[in-house]
C-alpha atoms as a PDB file:
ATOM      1  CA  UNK A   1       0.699 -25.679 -28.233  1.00  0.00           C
ATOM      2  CA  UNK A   2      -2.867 -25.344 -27.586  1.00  0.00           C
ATOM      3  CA  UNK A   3      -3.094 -28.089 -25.151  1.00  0.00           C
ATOM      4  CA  UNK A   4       0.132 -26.844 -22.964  1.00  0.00           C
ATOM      5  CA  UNK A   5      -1.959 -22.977 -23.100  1.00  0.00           C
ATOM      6  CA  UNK A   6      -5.057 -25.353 -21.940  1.00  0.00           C
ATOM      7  CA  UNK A   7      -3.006 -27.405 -19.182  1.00  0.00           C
ATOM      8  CA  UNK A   8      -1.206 -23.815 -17.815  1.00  0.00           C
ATOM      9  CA  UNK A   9      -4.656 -22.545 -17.481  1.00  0.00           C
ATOM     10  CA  UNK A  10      -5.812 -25.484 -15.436  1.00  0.00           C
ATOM     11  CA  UNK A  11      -2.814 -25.409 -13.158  1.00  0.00           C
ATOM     12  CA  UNK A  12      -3.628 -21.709 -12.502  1.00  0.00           C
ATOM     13  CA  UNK A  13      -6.944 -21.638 -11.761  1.00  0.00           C
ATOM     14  CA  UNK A  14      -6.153 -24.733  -9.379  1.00  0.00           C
ATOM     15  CA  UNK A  15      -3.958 -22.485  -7.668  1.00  0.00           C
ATOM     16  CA  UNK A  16      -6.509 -19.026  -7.519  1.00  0.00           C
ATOM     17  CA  UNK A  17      -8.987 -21.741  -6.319  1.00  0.00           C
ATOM     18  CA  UNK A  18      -6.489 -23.568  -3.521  1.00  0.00           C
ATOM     19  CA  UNK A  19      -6.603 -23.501   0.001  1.00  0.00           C
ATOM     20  CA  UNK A  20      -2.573 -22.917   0.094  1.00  0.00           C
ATOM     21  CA  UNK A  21      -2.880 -19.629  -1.563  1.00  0.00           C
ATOM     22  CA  UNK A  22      -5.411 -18.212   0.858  1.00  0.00           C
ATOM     23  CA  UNK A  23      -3.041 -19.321   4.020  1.00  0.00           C
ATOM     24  CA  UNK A  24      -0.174 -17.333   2.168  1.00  0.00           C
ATOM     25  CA  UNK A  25      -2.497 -14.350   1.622  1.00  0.00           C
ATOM     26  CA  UNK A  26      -3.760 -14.527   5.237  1.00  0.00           C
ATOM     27  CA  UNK A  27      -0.198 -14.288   5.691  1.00  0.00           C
ATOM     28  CA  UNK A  28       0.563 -11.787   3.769  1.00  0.00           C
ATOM     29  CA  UNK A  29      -2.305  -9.708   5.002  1.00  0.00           C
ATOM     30  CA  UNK A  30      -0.986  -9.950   8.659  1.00  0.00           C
ATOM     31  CA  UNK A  31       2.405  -8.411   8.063  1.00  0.00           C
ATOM     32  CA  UNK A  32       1.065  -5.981   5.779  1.00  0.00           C
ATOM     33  CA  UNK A  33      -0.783  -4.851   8.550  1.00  0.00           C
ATOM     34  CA  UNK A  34       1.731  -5.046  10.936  1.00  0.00           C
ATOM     35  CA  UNK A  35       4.031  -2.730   8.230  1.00  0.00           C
ATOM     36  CA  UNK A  36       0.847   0.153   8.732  1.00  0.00           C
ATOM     37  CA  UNK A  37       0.806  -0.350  12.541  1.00  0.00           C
ATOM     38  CA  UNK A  38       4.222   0.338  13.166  1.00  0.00           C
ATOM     39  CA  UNK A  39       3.715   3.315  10.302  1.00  0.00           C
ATOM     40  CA  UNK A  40       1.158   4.574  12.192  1.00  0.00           C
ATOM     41  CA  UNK A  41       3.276   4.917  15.421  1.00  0.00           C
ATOM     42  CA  UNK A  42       6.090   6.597  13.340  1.00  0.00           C
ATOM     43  CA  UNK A  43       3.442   8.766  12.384  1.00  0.00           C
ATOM     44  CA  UNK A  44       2.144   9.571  16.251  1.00  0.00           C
ATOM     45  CA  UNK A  45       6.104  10.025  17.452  1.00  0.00           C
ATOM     46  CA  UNK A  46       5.978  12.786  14.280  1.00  0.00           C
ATOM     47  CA  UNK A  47       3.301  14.555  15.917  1.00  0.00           C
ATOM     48  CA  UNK A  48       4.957  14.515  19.445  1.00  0.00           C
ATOM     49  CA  UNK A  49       7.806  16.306  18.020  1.00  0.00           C
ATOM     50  CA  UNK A  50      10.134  13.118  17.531  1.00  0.00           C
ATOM     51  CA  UNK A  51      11.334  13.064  13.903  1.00  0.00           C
ATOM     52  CA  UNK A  52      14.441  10.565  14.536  1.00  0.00           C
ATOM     53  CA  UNK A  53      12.217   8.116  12.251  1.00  0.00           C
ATOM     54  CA  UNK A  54      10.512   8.429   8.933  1.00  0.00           C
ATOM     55  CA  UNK A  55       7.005   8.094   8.769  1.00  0.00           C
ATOM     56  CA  UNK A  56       6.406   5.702   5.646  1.00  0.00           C
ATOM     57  CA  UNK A  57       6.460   2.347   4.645  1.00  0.00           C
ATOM     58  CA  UNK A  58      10.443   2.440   4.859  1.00  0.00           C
ATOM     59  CA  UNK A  59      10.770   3.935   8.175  1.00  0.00           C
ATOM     60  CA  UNK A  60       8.092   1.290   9.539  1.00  0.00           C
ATOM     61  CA  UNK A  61      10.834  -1.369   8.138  1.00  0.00           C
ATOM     62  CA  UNK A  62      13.695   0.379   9.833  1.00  0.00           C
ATOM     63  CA  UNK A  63      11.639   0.307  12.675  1.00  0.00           C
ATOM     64  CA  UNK A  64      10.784  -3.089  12.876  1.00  0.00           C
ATOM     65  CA  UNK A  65      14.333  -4.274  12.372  1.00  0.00           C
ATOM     66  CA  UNK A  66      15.736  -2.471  15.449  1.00  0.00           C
ATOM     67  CA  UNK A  67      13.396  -4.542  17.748  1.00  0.00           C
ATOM     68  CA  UNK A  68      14.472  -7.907  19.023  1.00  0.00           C
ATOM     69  CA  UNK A  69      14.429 -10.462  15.546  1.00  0.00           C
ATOM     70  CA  UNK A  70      14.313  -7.453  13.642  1.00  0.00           C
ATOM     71  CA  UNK A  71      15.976  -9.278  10.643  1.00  0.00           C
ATOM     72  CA  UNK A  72      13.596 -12.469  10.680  1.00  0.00           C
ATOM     73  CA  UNK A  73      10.461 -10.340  11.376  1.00  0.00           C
ATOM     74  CA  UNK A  74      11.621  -7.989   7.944  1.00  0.00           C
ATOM     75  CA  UNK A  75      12.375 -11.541   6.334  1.00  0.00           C
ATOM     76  CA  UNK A  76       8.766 -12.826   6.987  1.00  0.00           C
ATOM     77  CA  UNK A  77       7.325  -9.473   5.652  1.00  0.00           C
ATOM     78  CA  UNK A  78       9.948  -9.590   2.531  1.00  0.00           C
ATOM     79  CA  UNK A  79       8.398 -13.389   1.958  1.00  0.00           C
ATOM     80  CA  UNK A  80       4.744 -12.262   2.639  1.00  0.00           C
ATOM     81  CA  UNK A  81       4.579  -9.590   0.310  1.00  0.00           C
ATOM     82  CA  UNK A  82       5.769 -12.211  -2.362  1.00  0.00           C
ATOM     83  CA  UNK A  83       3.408 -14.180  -1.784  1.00  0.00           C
ATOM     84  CA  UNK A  84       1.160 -10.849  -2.263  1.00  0.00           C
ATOM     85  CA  UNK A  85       2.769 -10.363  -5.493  1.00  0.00           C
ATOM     86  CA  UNK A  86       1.806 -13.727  -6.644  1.00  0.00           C
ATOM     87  CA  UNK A  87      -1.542 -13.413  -5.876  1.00  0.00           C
ATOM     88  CA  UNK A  88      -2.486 -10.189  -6.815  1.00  0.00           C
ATOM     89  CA  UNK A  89      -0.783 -11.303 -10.778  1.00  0.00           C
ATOM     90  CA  UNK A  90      -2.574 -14.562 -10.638  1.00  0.00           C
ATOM     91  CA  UNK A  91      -6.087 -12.744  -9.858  1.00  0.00           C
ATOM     92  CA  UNK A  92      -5.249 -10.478 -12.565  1.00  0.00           C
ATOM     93  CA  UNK A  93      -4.744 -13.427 -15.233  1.00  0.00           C
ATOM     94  CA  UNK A  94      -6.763 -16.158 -13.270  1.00  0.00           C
ATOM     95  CA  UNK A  95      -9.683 -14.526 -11.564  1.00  0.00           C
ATOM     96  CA  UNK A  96     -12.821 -11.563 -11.881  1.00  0.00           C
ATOM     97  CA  UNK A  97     -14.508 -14.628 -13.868  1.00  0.00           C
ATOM     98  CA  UNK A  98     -17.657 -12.714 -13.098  1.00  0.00           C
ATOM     99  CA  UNK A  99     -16.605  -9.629 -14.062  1.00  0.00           C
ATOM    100  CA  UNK A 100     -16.611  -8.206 -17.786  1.00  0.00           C
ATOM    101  CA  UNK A 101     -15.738  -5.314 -20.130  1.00  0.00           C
ATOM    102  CA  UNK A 102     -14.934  -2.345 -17.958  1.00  0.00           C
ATOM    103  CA  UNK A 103     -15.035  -3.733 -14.781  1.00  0.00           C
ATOM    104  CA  UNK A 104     -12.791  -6.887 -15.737  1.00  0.00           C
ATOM    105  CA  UNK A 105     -10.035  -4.284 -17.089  1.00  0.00           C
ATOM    106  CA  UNK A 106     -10.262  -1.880 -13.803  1.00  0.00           C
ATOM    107  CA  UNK A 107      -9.990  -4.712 -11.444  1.00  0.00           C
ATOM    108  CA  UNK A 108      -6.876  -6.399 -13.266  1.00  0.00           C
ATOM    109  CA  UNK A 109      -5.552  -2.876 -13.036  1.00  0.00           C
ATOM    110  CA  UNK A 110      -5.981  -2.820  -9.448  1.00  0.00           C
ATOM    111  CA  UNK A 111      -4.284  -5.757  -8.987  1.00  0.00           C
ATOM    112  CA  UNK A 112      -1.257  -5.157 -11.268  1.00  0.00           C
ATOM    113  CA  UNK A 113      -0.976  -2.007  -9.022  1.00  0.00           C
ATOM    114  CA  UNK A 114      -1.286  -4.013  -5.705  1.00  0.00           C
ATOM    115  CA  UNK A 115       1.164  -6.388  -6.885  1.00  0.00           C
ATOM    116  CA  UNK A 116       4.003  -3.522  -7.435  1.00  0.00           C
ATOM    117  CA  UNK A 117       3.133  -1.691  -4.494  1.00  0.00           C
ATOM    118  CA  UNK A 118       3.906  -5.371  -2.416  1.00  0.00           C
ATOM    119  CA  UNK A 119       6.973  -5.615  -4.861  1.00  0.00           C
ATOM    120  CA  UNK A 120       8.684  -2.555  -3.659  1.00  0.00           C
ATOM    121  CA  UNK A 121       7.708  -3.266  -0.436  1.00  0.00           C
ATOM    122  CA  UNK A 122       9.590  -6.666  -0.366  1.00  0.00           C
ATOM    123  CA  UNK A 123      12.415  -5.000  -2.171  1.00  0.00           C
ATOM    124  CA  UNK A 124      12.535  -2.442   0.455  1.00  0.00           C
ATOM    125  CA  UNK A 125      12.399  -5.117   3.149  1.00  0.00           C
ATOM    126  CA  UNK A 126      14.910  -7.110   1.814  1.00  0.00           C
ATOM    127  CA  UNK A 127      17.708  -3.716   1.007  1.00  0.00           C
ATOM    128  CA  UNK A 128      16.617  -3.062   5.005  1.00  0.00           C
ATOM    129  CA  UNK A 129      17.912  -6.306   6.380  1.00  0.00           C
ATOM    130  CA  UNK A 130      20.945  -6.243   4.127  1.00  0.00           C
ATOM    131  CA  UNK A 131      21.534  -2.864   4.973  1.00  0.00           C
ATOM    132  CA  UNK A 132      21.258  -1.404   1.539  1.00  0.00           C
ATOM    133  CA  UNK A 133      18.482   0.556   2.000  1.00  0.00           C
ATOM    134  CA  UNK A 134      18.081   4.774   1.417  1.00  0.00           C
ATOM    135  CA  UNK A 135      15.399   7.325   2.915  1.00  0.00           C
ATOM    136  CA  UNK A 136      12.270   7.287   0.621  1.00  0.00           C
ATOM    137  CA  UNK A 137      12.583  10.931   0.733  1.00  0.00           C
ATOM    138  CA  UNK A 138      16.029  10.805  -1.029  1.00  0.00           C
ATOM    139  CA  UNK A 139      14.921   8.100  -3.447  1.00  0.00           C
ATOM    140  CA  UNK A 140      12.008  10.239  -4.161  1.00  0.00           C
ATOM    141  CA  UNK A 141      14.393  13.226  -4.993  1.00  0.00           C
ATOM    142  CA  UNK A 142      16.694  11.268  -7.660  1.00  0.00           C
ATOM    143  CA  UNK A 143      14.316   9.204  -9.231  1.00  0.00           C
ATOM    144  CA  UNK A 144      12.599  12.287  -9.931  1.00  0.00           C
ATOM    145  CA  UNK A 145      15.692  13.719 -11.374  1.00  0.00           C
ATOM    146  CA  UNK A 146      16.653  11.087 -13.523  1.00  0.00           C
ATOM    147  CA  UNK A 147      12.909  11.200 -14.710  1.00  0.00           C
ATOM    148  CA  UNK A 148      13.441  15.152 -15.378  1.00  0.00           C
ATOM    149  CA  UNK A 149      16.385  14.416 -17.720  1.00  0.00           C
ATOM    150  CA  UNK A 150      14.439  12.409 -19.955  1.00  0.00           C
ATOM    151  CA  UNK A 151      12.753  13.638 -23.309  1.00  0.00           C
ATOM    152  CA  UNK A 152       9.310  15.019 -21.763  1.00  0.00           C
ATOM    153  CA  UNK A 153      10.247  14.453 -17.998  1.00  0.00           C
ATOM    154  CA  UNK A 154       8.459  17.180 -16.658  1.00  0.00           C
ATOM    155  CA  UNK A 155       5.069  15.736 -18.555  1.00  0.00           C
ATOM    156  CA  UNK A 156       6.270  12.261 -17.209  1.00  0.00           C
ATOM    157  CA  UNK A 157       6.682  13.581 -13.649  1.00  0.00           C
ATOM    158  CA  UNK A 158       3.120  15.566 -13.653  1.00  0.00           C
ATOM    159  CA  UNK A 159       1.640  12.236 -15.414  1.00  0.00           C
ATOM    160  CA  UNK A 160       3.160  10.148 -12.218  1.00  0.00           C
ATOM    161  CA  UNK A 161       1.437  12.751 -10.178  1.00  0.00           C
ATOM    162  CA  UNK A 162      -1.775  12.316 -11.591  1.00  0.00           C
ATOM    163  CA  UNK A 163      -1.707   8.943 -11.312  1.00  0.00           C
ATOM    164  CA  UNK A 164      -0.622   9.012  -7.731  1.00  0.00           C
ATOM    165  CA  UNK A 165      -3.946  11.124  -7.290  1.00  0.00           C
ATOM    166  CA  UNK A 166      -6.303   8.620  -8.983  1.00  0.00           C
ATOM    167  CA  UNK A 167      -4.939   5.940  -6.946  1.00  0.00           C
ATOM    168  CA  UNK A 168      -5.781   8.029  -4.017  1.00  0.00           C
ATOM    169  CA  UNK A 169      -8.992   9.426  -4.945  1.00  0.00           C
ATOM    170  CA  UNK A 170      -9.783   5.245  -5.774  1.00  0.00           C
ATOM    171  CA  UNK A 171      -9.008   4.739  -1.605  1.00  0.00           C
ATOM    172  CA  UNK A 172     -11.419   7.130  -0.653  1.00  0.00           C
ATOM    173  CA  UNK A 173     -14.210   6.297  -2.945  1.00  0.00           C
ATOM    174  CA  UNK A 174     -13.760   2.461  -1.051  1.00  0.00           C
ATOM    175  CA  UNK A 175     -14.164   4.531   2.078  1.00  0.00           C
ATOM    176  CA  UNK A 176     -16.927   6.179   1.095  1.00  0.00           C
ATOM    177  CA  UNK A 177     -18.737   3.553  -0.296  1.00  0.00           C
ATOM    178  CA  UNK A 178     -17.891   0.957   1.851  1.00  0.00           C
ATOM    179  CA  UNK A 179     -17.268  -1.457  -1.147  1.00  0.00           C
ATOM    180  CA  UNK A 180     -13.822  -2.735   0.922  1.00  0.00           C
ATOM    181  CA  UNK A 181     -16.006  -4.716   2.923  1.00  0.00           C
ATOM    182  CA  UNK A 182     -16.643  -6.955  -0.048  1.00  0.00           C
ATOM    183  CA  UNK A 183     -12.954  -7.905   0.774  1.00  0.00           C
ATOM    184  CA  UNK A 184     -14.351  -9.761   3.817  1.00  0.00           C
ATOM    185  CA  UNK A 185     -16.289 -13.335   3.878  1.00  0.00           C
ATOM    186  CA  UNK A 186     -20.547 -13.304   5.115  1.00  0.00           C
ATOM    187  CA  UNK A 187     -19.524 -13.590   8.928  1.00  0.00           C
ATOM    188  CA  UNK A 188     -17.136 -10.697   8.302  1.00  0.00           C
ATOM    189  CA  UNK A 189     -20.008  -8.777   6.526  1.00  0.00           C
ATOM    190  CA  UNK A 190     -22.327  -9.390   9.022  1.00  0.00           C
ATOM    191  CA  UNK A 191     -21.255 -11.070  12.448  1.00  0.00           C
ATOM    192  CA  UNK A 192     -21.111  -9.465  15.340  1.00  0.00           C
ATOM    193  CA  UNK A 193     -17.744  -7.654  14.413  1.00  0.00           C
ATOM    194  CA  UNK A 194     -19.061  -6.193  11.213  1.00  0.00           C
ATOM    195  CA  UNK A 195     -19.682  -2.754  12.770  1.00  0.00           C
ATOM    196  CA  UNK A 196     -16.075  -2.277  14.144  1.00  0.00           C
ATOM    197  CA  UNK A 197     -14.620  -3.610  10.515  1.00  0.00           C
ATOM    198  CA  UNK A 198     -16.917  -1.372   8.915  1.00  0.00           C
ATOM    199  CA  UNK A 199     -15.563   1.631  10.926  1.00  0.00           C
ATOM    200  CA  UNK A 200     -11.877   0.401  10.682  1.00  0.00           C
ATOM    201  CA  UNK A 201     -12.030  -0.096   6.918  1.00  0.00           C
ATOM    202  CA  UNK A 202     -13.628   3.263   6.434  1.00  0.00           C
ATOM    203  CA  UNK A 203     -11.386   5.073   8.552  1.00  0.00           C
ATOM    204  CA  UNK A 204      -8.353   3.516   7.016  1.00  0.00           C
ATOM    205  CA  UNK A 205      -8.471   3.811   3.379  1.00  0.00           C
ATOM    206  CA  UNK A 206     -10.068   7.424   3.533  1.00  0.00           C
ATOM    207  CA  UNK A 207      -6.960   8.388   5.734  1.00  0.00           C
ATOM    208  CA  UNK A 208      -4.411   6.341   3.262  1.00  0.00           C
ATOM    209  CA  UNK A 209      -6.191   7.844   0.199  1.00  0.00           C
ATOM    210  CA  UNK A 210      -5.637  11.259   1.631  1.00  0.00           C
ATOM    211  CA  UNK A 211      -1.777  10.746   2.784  1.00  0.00           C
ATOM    212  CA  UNK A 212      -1.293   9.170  -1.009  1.00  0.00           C
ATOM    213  CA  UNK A 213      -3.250  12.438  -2.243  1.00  0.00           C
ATOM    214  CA  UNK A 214      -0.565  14.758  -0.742  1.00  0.00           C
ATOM    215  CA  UNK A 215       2.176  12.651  -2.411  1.00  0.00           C
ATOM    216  CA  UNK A 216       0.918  13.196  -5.727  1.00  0.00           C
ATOM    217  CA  UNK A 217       0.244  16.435  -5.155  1.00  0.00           C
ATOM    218  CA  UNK A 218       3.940  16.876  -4.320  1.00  0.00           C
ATOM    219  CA  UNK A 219       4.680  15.476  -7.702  1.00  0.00           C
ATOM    220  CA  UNK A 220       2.368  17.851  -9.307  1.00  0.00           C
ATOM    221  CA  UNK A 221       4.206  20.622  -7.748  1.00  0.00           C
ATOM    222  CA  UNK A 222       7.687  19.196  -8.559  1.00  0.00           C
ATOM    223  CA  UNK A 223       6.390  18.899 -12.362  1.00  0.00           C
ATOM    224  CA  UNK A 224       5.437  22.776 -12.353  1.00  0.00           C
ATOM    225  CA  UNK A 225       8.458  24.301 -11.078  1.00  0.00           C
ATOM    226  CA  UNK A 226      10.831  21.529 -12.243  1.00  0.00           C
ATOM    227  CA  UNK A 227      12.239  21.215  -9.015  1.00  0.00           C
ATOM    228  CA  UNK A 228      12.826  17.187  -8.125  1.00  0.00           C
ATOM    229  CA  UNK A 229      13.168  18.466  -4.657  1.00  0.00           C
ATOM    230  CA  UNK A 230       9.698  19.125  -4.234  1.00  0.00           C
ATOM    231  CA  UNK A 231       8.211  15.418  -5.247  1.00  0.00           C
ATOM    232  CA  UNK A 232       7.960  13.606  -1.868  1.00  0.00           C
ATOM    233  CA  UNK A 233       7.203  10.951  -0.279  1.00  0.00           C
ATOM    234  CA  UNK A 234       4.651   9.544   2.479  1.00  0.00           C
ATOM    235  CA  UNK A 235       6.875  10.646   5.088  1.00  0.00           C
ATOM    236  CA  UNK A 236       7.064  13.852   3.118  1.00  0.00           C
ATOM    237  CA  UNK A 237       3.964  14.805   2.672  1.00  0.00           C
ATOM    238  CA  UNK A 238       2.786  14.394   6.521  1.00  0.00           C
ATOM    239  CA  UNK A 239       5.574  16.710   7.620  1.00  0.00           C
ATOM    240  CA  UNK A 240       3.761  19.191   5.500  1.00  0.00           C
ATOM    241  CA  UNK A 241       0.855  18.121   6.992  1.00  0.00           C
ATOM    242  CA  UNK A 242       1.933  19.047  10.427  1.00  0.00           C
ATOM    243  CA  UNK A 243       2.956  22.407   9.215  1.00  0.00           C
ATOM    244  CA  UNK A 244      -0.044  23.400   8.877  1.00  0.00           C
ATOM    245  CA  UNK A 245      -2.624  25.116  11.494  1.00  0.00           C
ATOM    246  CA  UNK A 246      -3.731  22.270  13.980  1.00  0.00           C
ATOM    247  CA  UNK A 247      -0.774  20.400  12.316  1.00  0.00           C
ATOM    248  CA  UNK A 248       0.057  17.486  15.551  1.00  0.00           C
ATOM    249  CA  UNK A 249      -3.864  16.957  15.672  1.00  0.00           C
ATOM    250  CA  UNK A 250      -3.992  16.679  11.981  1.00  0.00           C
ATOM    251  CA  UNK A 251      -1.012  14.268  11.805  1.00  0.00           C
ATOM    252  CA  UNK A 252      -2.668  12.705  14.691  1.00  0.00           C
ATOM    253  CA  UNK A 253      -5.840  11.623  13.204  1.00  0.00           C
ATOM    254  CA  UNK A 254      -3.934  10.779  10.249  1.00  0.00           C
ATOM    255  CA  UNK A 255      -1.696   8.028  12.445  1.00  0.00           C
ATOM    256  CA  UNK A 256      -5.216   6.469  14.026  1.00  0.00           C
ATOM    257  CA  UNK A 257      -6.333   6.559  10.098  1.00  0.00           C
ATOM    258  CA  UNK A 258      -2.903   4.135   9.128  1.00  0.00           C
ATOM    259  CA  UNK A 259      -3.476   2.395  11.702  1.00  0.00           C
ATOM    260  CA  UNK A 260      -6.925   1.186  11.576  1.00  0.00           C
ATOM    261  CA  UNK A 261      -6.062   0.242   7.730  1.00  0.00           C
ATOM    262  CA  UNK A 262      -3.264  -2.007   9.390  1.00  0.00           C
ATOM    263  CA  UNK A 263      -6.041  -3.402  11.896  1.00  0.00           C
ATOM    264  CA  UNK A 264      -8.398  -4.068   8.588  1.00  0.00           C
ATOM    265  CA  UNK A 265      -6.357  -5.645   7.196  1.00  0.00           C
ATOM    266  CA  UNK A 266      -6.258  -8.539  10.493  1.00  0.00           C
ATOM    267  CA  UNK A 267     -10.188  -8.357  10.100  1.00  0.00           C
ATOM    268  CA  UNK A 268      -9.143  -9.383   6.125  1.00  0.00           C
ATOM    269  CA  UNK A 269      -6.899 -12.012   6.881  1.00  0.00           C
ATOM    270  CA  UNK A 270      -9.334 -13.621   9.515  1.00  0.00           C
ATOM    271  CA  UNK A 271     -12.451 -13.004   7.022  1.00  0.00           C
ATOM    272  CA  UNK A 272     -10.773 -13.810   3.993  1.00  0.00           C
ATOM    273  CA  UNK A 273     -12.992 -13.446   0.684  1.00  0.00           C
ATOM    274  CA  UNK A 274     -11.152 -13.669  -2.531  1.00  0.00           C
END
């Protein structure tokens, strides 16, 4: 038993270690930022008044798939973001060999979150192409319910809030601190690009950890008036965003913000450090 546990862990750090997984994460990278790109216009065509699409992850996939190979484009992003899943759980398990104690636990946290956040993206891609798929808005709304009807659902709810907010305050501490540029190999750190991945990055996860913010605050509110309506999602929360004063310029600067975390994440996949 002990020597199948020892020959398991050999296979897997053979795998953290291989060259194959950083060509899938490369991959992976590119379409994830290709998913914020095409978010980010949503988000711009929300400001101008157009609200025929929804500004979130979702909507980007809708998007993508009415364009010409929609379906193998959403079926490359559906296989990427496996590929992201499989990293992300075999870092977890498998990597941070540097790291320990408090550190070690936070970063396999991160990771388990990454890898469900590239789950439901894949699962959204895949319900998009087979036509399955529902407005993250609505799914927002009856998940929330169903959570409601549960013993303590309203403490469950204001819990998911919270931890929506964490996540979110965690994106702009990166910003702030510039510690997502440890994502990126020496030449990325320091070539003659560093200075435009260094504003990218900052730009992008400071104006993803504020759109995230907004969600959970959504859920906050939905918790305190027990009102599943009120929970939201990303597309959600920027239309309140645009309601208020200076809303379009708001929602505009928001839309360059998604979209430089897309463009990051190119700079990541070409500078790969893992």
């Amino acid at each position: 038993m002990g020597e199948m546990a020892s020959k398991a862990d050999r296979a897997g750090r053979r795998a953290e270690d291989s060259r194959g997984l950083d060509h899938a994460v490369r991959f992976g990278l590119v379409v994830y930022g290709i998913v914020h790109l095409t978010f980010g216009w949503l988000a711009v065509q929300l400001a101008f008044g157009d609200s025929s699409g929804e500004a979130s992850g979702t909507g980007a996939l809708q998007e993508l798939a009415k364009q010409p190979l929609g379906e193998v484009v959403l079926w490359l992003i559906a296989a990427g973001m496996v590929l992201m899943v499989f990293w992300r759980l075999l870092d977890a398990v498998m990597g941070h060999r540097r790291d320990e104690g408090f550190s070690l636990w936070r970063r396999r946290i991160s990771d388990i979150g990454m890898a469900i956040v590239y789950g439901v993206l894949a699962y959204s891609a895949v319900s998009t192409v087979l036509g399955s798929s529902s407005s993250s808005e609505d799914s927002s709304e009856t998940l929330t319910a169903r959570v409601f009807e549960l013993p303590g659902g309203q403490w469950i709810v204001g819990a998911i809030g919270l931890g929506i907010i964490a996540v979110a305050i965690g994106l702009v501490w990166q910003g702030l601190s510039e510690s997502y540029m440890d994502h990126l190999d020496a030449d990325g750190q320091r070539g003659h690009d560093a200075r435009a991945y260094r504003i990218l990055g900052k730009v992008g996860y400071l104006a993803k950890g504020a759109t995230i913010a907004i969600v959970g605050v959504l859920f906050l509110v939905s918790a305190i008036q027990h009102e599943p309506s009120e929970s939201g999602s990303t597309d959600q929360a920027l239309r309140q965003l645009l309601e208020q004063p200076f809303g379009p310029y708001l929602l505009m600067a928001m839309a360059a913000g998604i979209a430089s975390y897309g463009l990051f994440c190119f700079a990541q996949a070409k500078h790969l450090s893992r």
